[in-house]
C-alpha atoms as a PDB file:
ATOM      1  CA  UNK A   1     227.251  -3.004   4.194  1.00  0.00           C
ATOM      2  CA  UNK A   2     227.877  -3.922   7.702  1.00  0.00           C
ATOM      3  CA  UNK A   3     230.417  -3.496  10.174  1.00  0.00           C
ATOM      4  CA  UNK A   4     233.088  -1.174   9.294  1.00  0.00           C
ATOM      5  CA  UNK A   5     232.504   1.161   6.001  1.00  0.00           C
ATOM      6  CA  UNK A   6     235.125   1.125   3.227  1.00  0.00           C
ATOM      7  CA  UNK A   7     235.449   4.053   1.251  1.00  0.00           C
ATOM      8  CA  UNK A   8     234.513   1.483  -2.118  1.00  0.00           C
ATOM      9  CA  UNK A   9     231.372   1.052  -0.055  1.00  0.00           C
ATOM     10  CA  UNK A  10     230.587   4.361   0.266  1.00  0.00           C
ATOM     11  CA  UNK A  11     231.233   5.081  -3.424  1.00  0.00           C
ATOM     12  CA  UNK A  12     228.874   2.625  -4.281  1.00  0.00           C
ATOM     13  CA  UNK A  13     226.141   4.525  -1.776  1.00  0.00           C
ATOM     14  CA  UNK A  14     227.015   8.023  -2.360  1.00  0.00           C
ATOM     15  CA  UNK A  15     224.159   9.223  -4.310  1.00  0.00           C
ATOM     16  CA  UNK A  16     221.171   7.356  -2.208  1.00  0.00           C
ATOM     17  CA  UNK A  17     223.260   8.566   0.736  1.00  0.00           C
ATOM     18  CA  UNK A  18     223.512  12.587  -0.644  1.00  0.00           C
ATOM     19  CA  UNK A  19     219.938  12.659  -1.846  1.00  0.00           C
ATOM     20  CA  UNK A  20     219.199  11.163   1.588  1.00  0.00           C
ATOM     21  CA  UNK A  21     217.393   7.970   0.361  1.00  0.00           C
ATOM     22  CA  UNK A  22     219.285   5.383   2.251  1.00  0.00           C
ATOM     23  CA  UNK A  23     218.341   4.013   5.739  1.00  0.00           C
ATOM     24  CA  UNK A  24     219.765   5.487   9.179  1.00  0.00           C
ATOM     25  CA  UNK A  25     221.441   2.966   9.975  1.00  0.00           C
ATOM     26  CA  UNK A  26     223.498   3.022   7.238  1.00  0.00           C
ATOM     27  CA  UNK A  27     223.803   6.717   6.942  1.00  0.00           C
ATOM     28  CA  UNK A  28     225.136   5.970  10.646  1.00  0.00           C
ATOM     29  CA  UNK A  29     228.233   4.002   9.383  1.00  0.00           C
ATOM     30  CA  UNK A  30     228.938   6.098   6.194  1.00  0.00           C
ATOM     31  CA  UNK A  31     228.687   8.918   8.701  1.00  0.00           C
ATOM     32  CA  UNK A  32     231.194   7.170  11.056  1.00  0.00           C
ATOM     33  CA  UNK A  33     233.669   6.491   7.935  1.00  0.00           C
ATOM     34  CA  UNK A  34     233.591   9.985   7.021  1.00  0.00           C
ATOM     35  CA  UNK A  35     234.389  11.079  10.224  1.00  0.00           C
ATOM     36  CA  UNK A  36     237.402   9.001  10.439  1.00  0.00           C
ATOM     37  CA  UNK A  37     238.223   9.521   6.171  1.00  0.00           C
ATOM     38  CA  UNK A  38     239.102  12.936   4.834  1.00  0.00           C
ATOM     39  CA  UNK A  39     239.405  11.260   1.686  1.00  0.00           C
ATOM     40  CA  UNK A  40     235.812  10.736   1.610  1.00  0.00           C
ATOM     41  CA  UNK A  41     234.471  13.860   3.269  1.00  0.00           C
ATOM     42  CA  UNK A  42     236.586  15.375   0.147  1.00  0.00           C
ATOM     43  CA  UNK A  43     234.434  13.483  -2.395  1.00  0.00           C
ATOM     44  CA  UNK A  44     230.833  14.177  -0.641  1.00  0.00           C
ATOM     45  CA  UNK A  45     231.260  17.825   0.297  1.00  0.00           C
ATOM     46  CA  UNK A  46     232.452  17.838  -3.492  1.00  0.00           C
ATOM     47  CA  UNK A  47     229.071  15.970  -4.610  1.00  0.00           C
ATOM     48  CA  UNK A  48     226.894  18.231  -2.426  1.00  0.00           C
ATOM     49  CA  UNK A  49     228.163  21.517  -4.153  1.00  0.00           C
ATOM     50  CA  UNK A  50     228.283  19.973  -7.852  1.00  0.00           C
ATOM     51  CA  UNK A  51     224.766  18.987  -7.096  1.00  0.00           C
ATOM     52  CA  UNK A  52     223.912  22.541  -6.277  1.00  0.00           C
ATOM     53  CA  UNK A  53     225.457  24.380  -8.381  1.00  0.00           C
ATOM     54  CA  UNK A  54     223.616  22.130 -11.118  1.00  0.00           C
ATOM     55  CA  UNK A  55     220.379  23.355  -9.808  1.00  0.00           C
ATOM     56  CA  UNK A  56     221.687  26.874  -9.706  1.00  0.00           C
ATOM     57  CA  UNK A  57     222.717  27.057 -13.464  1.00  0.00           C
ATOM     58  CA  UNK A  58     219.619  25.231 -14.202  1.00  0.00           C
ATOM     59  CA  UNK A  59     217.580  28.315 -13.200  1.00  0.00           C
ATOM     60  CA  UNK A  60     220.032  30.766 -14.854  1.00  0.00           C
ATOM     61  CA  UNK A  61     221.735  29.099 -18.022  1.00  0.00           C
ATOM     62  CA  UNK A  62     224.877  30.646 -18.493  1.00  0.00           C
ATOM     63  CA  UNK A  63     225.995  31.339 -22.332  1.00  0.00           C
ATOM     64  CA  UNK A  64     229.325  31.245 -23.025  1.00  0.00           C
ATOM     65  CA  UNK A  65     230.952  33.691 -25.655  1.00  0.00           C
ATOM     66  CA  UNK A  66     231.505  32.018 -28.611  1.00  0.00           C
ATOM     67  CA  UNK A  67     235.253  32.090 -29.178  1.00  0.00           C
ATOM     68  CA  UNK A  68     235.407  29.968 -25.745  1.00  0.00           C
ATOM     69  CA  UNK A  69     232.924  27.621 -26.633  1.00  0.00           C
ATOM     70  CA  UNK A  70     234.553  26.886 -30.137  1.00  0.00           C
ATOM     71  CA  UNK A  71     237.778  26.585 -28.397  1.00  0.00           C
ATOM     72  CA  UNK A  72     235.995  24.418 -25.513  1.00  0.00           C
ATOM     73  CA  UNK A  73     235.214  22.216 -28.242  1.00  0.00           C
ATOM     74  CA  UNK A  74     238.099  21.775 -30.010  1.00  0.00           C
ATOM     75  CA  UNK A  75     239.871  20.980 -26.895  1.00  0.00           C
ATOM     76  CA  UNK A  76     237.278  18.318 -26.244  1.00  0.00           C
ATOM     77  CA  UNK A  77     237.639  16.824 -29.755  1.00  0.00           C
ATOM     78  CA  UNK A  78     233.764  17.628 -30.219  1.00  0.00           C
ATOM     79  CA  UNK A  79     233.722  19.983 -33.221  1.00  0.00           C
ATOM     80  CA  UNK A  80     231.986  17.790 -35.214  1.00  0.00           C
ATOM     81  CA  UNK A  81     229.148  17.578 -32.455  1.00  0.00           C
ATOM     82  CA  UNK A  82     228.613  21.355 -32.324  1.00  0.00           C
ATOM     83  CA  UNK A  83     227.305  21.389 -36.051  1.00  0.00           C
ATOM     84  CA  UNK A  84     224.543  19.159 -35.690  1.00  0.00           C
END
């Protein structure tokens, strides 16, 4: 990806560029899109905190009360799913 960064670019590098993987140069351009692209600040500010709020309910599993997840799952068409 050189020269100018298109937001498909960055879509394509958004994970390597969140879990800070990629190289500095191009973190420099994705950097220089974003500064220019609310669009894309949007989606990566949006990765970051879906990312962490992963690793917070990881450590504390939430349960649900029952009568939401049934309904949660009819909504999603899963019902057969939840009985196996």
């Amino acid at each position: 990806m050189s020269g100018q960064v298109r937001c498909q670019d960055l879509l394509a590098s958004l994970s390597d560029y969140v879990d800070g993987v990629l190289d500095e140069a191009l973190c420099r351009e994705i950097e220089a899109h974003m500064a220019a692209c609310p669009n894309c600040r949007v989606v990566v500010d949006t990765l970051r905190k879906t990312i962490y709020l992963y690793h917070q309910m990881s450590k504390e599993p939430a349960t649900l009360p029952s009568v939401v997840q049934e309904r949660l799952y009819r909504m999603l068409h899963l019902d057969d799913y939840r009985k196996l």
